[in-house]
C-alpha atoms as a PDB file:
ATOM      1  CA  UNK A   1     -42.321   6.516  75.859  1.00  0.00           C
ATOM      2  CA  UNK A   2     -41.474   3.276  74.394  1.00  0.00           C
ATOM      3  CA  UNK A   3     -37.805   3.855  73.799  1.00  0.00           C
ATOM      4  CA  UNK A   4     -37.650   5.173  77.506  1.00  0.00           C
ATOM      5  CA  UNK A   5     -39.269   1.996  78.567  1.00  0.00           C
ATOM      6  CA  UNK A   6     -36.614   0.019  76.939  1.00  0.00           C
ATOM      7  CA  UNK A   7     -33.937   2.501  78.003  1.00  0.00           C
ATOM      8  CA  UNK A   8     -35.013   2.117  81.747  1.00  0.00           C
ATOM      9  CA  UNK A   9     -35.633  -2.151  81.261  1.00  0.00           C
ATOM     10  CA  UNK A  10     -31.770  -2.001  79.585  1.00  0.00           C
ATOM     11  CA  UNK A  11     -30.460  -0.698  82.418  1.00  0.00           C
ATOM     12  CA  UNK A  12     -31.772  -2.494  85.289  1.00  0.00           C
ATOM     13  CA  UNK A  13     -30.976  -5.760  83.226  1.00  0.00           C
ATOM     14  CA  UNK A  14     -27.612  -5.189  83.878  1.00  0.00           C
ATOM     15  CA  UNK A  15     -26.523  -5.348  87.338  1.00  0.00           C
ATOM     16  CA  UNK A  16     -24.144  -2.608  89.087  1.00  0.00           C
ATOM     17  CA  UNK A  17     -24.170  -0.016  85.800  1.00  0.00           C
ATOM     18  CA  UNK A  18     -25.488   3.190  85.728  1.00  0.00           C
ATOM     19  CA  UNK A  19     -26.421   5.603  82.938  1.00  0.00           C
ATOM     20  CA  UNK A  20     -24.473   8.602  82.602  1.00  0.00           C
ATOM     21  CA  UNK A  21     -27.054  10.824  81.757  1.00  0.00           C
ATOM     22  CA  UNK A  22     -24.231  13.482  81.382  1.00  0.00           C
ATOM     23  CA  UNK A  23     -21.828  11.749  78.902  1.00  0.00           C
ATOM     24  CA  UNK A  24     -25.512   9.717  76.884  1.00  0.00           C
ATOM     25  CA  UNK A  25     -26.650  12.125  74.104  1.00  0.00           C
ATOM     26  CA  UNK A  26     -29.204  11.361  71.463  1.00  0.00           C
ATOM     27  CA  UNK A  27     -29.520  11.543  67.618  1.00  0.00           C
ATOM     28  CA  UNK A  28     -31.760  10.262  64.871  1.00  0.00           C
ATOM     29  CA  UNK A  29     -30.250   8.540  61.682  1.00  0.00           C
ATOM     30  CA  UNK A  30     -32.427   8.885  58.842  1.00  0.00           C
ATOM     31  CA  UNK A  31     -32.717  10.691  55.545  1.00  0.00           C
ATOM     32  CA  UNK A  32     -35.935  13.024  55.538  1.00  0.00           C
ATOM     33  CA  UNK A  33     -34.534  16.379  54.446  1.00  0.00           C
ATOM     34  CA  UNK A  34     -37.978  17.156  56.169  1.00  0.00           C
ATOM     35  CA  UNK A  35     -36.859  16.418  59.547  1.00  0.00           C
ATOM     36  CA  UNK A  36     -33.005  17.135  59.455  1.00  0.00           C
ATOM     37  CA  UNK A  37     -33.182  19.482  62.187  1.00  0.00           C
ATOM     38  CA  UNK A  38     -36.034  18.236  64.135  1.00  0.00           C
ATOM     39  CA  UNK A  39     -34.418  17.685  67.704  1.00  0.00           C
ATOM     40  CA  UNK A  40     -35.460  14.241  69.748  1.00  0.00           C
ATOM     41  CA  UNK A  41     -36.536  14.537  73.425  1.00  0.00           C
ATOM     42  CA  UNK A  42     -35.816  11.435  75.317  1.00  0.00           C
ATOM     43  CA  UNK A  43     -35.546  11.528  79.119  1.00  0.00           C
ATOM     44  CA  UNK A  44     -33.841   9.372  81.565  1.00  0.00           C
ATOM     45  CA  UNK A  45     -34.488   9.718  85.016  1.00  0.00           C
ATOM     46  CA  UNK A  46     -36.373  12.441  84.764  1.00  0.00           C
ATOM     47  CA  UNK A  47     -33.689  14.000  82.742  1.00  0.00           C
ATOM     48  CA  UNK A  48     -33.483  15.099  78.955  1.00  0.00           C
ATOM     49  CA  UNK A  49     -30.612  13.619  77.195  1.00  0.00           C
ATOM     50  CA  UNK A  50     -28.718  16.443  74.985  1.00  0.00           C
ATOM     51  CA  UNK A  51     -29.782  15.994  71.513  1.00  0.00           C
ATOM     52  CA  UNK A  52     -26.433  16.302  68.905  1.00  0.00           C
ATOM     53  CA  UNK A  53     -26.958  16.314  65.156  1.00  0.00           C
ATOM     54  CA  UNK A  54     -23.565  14.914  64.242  1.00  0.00           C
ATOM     55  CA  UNK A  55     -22.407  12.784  67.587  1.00  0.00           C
ATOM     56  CA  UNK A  56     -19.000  11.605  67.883  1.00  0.00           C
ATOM     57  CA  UNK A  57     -18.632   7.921  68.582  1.00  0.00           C
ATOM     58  CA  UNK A  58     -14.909   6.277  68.943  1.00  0.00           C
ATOM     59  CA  UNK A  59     -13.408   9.295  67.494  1.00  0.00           C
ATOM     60  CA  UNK A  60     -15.441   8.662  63.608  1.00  0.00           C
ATOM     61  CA  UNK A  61     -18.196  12.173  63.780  1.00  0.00           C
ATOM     62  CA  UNK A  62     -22.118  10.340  62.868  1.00  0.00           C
ATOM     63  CA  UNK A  63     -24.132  12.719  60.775  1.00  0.00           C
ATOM     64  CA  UNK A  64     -27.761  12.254  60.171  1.00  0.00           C
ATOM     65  CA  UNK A  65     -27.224  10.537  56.713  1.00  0.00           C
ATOM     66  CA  UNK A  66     -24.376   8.308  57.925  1.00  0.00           C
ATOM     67  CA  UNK A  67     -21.995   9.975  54.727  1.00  0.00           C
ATOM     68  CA  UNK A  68     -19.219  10.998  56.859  1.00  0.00           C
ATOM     69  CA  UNK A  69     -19.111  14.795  55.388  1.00  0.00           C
ATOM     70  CA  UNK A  70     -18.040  16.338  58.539  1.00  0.00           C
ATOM     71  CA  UNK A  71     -16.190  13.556  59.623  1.00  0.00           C
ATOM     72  CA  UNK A  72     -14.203  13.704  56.691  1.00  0.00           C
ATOM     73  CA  UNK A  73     -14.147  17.275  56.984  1.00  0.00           C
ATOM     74  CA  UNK A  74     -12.319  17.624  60.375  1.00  0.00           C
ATOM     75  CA  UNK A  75      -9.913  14.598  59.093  1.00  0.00           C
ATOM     76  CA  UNK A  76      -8.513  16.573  56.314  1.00  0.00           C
ATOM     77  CA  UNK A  77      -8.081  20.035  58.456  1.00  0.00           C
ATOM     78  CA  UNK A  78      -5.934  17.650  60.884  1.00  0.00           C
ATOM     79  CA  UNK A  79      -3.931  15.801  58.290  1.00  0.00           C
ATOM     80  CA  UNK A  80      -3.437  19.314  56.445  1.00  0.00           C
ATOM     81  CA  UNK A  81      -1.931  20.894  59.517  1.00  0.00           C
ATOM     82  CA  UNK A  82       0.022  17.705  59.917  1.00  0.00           C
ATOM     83  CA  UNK A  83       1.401  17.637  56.357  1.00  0.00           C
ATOM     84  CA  UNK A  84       2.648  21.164  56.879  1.00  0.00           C
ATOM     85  CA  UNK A  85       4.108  20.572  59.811  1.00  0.00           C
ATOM     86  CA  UNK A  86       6.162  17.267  57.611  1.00  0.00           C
ATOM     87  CA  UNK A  87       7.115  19.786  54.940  1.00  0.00           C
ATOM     88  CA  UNK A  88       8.803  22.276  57.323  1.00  0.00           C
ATOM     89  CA  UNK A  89      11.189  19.790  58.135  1.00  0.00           C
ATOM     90  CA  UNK A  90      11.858  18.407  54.309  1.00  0.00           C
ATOM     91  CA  UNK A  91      14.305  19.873  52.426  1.00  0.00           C
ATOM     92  CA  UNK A  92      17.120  18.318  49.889  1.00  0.00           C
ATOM     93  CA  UNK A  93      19.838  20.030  51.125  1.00  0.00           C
ATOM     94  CA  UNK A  94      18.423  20.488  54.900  1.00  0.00           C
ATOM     95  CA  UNK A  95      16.475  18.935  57.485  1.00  0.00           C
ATOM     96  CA  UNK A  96      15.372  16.284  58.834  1.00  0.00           C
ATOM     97  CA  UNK A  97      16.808  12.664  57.087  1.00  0.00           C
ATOM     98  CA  UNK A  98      14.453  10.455  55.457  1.00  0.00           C
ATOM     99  CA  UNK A  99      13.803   7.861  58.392  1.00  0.00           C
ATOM    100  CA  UNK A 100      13.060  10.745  60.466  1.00  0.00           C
ATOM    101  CA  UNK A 101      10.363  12.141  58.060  1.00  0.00           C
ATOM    102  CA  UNK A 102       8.880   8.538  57.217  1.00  0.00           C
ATOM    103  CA  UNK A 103       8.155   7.410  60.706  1.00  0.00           C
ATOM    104  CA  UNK A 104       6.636  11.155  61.393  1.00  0.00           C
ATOM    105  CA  UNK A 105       4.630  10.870  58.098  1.00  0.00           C
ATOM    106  CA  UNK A 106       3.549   7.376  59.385  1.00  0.00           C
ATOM    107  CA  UNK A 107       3.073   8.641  63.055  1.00  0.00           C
ATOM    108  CA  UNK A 108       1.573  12.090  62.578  1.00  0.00           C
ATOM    109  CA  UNK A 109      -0.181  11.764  58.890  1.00  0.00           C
ATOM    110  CA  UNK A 110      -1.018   8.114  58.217  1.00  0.00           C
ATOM    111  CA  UNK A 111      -2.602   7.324  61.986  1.00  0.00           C
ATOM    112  CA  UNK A 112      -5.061  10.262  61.402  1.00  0.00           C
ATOM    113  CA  UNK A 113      -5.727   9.455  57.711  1.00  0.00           C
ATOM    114  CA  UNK A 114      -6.295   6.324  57.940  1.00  0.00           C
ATOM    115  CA  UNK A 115      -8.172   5.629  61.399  1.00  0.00           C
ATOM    116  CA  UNK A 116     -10.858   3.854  60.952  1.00  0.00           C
ATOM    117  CA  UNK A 117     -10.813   3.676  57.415  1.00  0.00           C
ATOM    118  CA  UNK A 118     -13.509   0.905  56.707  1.00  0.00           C
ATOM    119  CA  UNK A 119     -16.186   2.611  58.268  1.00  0.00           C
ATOM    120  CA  UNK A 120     -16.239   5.640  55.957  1.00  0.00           C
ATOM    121  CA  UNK A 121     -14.322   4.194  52.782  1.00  0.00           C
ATOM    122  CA  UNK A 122     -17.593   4.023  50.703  1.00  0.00           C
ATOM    123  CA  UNK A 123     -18.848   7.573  51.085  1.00  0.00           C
ATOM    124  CA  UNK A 124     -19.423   9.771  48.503  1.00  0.00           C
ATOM    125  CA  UNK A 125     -17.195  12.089  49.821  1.00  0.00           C
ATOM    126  CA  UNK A 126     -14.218  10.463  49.035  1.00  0.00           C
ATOM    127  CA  UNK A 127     -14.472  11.101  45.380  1.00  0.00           C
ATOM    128  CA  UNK A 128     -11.209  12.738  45.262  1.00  0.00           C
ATOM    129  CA  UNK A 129      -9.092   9.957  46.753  1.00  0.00           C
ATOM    130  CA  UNK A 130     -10.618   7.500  44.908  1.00  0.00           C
ATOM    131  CA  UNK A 131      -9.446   9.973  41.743  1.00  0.00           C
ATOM    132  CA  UNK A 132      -5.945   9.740  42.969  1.00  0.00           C
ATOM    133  CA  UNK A 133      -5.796   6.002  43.426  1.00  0.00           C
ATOM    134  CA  UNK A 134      -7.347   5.766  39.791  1.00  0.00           C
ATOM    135  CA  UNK A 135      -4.972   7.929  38.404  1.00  0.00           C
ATOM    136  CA  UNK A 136      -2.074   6.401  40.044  1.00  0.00           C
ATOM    137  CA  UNK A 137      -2.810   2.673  38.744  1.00  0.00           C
ATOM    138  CA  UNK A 138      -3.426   4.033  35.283  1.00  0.00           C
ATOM    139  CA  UNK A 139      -0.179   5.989  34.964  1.00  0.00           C
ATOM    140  CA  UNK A 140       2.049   2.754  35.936  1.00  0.00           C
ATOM    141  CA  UNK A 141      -0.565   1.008  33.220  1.00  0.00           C
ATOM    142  CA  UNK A 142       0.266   3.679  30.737  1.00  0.00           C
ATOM    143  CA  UNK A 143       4.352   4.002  31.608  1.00  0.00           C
ATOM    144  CA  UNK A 144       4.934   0.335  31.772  1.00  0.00           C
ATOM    145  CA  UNK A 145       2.008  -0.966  29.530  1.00  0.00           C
ATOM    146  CA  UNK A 146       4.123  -4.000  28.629  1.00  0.00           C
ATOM    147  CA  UNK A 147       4.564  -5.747  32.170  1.00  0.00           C
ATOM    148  CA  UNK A 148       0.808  -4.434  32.973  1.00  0.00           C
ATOM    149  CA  UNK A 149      -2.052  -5.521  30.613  1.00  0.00           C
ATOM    150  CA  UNK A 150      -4.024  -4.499  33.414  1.00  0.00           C
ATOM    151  CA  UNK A 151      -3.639  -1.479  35.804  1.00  0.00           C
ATOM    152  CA  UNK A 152      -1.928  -2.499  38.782  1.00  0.00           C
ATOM    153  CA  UNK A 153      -4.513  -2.838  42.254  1.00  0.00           C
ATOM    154  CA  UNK A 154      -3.547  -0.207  44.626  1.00  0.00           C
ATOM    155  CA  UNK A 155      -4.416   0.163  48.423  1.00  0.00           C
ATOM    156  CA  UNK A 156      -4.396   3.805  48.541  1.00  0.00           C
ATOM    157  CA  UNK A 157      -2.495   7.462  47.156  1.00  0.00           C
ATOM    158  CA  UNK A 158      -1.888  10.052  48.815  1.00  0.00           C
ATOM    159  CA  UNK A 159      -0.495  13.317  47.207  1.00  0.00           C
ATOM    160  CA  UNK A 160       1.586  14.926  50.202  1.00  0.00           C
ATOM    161  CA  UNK A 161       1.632  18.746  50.320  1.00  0.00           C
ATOM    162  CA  UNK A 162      -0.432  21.325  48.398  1.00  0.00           C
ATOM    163  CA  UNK A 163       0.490  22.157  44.312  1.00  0.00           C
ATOM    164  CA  UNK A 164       2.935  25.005  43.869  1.00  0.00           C
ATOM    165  CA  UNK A 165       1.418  28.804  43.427  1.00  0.00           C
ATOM    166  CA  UNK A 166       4.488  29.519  41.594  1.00  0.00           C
ATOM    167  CA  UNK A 167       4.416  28.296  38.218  1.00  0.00           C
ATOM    168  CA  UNK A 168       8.141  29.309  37.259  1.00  0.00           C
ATOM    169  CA  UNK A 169       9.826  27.197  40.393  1.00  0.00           C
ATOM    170  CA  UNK A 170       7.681  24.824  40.283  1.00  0.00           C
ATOM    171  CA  UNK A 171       8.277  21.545  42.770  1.00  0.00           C
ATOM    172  CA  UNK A 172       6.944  18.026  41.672  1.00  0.00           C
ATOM    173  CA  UNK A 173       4.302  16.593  43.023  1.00  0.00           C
ATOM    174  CA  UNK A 174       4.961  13.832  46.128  1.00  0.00           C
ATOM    175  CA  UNK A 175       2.950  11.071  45.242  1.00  0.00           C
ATOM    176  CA  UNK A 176       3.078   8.094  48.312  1.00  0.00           C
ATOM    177  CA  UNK A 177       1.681   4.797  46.760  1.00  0.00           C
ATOM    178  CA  UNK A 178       0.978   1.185  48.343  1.00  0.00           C
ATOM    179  CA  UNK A 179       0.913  -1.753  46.056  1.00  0.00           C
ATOM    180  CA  UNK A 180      -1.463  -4.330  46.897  1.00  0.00           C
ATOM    181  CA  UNK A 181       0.409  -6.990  45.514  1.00  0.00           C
ATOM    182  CA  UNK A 182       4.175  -7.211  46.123  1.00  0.00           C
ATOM    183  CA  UNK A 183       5.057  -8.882  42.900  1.00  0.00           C
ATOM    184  CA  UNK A 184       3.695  -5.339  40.903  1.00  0.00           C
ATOM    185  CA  UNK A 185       5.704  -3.081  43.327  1.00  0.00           C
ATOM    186  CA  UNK A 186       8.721  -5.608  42.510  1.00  0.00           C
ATOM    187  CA  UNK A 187       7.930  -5.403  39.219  1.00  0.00           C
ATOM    188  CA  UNK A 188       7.667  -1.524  39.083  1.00  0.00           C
ATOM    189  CA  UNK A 189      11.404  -1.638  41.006  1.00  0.00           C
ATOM    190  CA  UNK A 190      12.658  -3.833  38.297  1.00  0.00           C
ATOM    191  CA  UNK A 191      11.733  -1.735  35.240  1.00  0.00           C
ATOM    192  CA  UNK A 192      13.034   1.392  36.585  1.00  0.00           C
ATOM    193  CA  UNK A 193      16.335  -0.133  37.443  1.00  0.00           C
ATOM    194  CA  UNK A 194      18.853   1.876  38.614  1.00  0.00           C
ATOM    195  CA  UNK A 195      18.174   5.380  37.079  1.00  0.00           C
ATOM    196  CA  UNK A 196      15.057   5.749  39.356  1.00  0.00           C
ATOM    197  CA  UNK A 197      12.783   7.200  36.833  1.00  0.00           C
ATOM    198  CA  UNK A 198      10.437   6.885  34.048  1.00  0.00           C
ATOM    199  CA  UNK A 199       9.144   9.506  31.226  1.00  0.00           C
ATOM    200  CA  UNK A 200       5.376  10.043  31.143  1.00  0.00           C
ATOM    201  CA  UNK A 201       4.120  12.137  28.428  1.00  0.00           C
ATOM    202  CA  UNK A 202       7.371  14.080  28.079  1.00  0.00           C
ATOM    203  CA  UNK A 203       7.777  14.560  32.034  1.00  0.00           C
ATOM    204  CA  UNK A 204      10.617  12.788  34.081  1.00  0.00           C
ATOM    205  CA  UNK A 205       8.999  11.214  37.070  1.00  0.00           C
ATOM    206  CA  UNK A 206      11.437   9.450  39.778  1.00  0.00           C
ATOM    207  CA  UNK A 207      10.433   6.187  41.633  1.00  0.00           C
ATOM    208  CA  UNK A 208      11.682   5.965  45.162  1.00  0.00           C
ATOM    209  CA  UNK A 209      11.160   2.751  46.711  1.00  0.00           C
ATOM    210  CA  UNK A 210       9.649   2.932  50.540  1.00  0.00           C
ATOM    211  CA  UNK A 211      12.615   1.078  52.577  1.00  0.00           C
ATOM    212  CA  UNK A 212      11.807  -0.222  55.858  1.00  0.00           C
ATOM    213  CA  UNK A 213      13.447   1.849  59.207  1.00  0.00           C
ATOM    214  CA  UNK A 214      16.384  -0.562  59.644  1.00  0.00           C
ATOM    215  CA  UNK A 215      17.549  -0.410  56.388  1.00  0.00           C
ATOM    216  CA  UNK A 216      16.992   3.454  55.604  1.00  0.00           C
ATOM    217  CA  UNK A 217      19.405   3.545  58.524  1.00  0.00           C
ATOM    218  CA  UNK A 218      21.964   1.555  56.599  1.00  0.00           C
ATOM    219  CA  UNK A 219      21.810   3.210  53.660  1.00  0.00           C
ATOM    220  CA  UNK A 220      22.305   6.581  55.464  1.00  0.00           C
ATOM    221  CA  UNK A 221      25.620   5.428  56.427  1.00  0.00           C
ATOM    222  CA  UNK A 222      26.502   6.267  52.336  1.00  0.00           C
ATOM    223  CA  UNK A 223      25.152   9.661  52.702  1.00  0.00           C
ATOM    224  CA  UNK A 224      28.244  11.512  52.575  1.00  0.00           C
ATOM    225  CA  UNK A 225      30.513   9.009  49.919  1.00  0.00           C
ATOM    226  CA  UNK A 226      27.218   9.596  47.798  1.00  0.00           C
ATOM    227  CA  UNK A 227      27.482  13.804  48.639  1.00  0.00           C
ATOM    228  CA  UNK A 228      31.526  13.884  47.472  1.00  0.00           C
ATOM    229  CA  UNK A 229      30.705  11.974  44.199  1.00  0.00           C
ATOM    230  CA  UNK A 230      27.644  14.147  43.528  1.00  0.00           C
ATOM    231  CA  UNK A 231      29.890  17.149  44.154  1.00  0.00           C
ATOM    232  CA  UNK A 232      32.327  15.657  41.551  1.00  0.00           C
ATOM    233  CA  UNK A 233      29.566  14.919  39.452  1.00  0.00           C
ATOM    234  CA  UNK A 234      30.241  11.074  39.136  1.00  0.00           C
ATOM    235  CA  UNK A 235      27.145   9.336  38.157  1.00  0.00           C
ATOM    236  CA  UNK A 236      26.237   5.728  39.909  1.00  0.00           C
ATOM    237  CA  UNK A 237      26.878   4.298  36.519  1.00  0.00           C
ATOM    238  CA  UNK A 238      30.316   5.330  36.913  1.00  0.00           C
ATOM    239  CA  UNK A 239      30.722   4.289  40.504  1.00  0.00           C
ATOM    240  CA  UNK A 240      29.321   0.862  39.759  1.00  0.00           C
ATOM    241  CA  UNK A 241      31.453   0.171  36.656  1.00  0.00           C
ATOM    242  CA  UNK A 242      35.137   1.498  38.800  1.00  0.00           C
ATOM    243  CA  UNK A 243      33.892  -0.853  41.984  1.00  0.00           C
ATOM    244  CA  UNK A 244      32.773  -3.869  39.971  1.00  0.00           C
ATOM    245  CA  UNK A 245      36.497  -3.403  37.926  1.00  0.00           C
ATOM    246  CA  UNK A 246      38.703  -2.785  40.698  1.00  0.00           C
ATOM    247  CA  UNK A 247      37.021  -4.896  43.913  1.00  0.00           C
ATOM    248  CA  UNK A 248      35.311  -7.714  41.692  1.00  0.00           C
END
């Protein structure tokens, strides 16, 4: 009766609002095991509010415990269907080009990922991208152990697309990393230099850096000079060397 009291005293305190008593719902925050399905009834105007286990609040779904299980739940079913919906159009012979699939990777996949990120960040349910961020700084502290004495601080990883069934045509894993400091992703750049990859433990691994829209644009200007020499299998090396002796 108390919390109907205050309800009721909340309400006429402010002047010219009304309680939806159709949109209001209740729930109870707490984390008695006893009591996880034990069901408030709180009234307004002579009218029980609906009483919803896991209400959803500015689009983030509050369970009982405040972990974010479901929450996180119904995040990865909609980035899943999202990152499916990326690979369809990927291809390296086909589909869409690169600035198309990076601003619908940052339009479809990051905006739903990533929404409201520092509320549920610290639950225990996000073990497993945690794991990927760990392993991620520790393989650029194990491939380039000179330039980092420490592993490198990373934002967040995010493996794109699910592991291959097919063990015989295998396809590499996407890996999508943000640098927290520029200077390491510079430095990262730097070391690879212009062959684009690294070894790591007997695997080739390419580095691709993440160019902003205007200049992916410019660089897809060389898309078909860089398709003839690939098709006469001259390597940038090569290129490089003839342009710097015959235009330098």
């Amino acid at each position: 009766m108390g919390t109907e009291k205050r309800m009721t005293r909340w309400q006429e305190d402010l002047e010219k609002t009304t309680l939806s008593t159709g949109k209001t719902v209740s729930a109870a925050y707490h984390l008695c095991n006893g009591e996880a399905k034990r069901e408030l009834s709180v009234s307004v105007d002579n009218k029980r509010l609906e009483h919803q286990l896991a209400p959803k609040y500015l689009g983030v779904r509050l369970d009982r415990t405040l972990s974010y299980k479901r929450h996180l739940e119904e995040v990865r079913a909609k980035v899943t269907a999202r990152v499916s919906l990326i690979r369809r159009l990927a291809g390296t012979t086909w589909g869409a080009s690169a600035r198309t699939l990076r601003i619908s990777t940052q339009a479809l996949v990051f905006s739903a990922a990533e929404y409201c990120a520092p509320v549920w960040s610290r639950s225990p349910h996000v073990k497993k991208a945690q794991d990927t961020v760990s392993f991620m700084s520790g393989f650029f502290a194990e491939v380039l152990g000179d330039f980092f004495p420490t592993p490198p601080v990373l934002d967040r990883a995010h493996r794109m697309g699910p592991a291959s069934a097919d063990k015989e045509r295998h396809r590499p894993r996407v890996f999508m990393v943000c640098f927290h400091y520029h200077r390491d992703k510079q430095r990262v750049a730097r070391e690879t230099g212009g062959n684009n990859f690294i070894y790591f433990r007997g695997h080739k691994v390419f580095i691709f850096q993440d160019h902003s829209a205007n200049t992916a644009h410019k660089r897809s200007a060389f898309n078909t000079v860089k398709a003839k020499l690939h098709k006469r299998k001259v390597t940038p090396e090569q290129a490089q060397t003839f342009y710097h002796h015959h235009f330098t």
